[in-house]
Protein backbone atom coordinates (compact mmCIF):
# COMPACT_ATOMS: atom_id res chain seq x y z
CA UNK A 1 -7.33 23.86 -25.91
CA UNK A 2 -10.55 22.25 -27.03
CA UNK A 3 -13.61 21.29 -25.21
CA UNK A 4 -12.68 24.18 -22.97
CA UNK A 5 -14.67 25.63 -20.24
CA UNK A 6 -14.23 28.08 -17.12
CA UNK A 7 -17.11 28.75 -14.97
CA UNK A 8 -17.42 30.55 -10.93
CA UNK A 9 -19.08 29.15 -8.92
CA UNK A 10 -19.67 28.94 -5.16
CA UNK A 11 -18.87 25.78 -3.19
CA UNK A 12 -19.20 25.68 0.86
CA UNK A 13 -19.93 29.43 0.51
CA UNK A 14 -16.42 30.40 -0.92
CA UNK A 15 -16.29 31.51 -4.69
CA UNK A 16 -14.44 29.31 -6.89
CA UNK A 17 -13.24 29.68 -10.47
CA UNK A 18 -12.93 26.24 -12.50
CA UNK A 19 -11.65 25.35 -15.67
CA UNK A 20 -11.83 22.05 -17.92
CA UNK A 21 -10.50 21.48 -20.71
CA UNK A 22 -9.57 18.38 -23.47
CA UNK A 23 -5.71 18.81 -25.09
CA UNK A 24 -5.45 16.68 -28.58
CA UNK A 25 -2.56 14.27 -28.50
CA UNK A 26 -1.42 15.03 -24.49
CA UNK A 27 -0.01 12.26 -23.57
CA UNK A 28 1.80 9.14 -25.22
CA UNK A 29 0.30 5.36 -23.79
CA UNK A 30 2.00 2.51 -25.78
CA UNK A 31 3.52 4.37 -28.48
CA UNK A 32 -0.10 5.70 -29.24
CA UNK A 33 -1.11 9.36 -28.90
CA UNK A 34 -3.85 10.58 -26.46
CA UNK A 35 -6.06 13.35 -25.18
CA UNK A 36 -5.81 14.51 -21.87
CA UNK A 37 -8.19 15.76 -19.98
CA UNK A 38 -6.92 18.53 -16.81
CA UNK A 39 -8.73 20.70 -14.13
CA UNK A 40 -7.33 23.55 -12.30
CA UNK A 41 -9.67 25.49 -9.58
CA UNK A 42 -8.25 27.96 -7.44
CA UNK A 43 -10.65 29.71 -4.49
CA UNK A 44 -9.87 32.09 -2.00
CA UNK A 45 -9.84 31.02 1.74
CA UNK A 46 -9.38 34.30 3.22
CA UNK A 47 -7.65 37.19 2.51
CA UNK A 48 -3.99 36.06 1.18
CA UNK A 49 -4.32 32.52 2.03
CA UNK A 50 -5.77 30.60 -1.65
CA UNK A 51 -6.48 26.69 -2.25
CA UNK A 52 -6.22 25.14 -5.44
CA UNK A 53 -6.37 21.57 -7.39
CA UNK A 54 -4.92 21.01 -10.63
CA UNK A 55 -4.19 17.96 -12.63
CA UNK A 56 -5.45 15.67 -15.27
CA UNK A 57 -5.14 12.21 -16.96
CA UNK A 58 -6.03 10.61 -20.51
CA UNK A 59 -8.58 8.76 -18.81
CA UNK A 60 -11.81 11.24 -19.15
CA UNK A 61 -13.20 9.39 -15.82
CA UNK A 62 -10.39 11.18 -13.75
CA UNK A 63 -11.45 14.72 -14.71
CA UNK A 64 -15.19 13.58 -13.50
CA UNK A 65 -13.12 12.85 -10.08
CA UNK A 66 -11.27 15.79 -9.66
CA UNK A 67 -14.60 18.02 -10.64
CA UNK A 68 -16.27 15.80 -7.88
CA UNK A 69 -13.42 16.34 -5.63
CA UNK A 70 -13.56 20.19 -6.23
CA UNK A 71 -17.22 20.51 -5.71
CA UNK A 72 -16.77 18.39 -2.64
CA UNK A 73 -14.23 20.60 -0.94
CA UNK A 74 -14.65 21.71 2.71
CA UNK A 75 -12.66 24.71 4.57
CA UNK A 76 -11.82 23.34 8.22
């Protein structure tokens, strides 16, 4: 992976790990080769019971959305 990164932090008091990264030539558009760009956090809720978001998209302005939507998460 390139443009890789993994970091913990802590989001509506629970720890979560993140990771972001770019993959050369991901996805075909068109005929034409692109990057994408994917997410995957995983935090724990409580003991045995874990929440996670993963996905991505050649368009860089959906990882920004998913981080968002990570940082944004609430427990109910």
């Amino acid at each position: 992976m390139q443009e890789y990164s993994i970091c913990t932090d802590t989001v509506s008091g629970y720890e979560v790990s993140i990771q972001a990264w770019r993959t050369p030539d991901g996805v075909y558009r068109k005929l034409r080769r692109l990057d994408r760009y994917d997410v995957f956090a995983i935090w724990k809720v409580r003991p045995g019971l874990y929440a996670y978001l993963s996905g991505g998209s050649y368009d860089v302005s959906m990882q920004m959305t998913m981080l968002g939507a990570v940082r944004a998460w609430r427990a109910r």
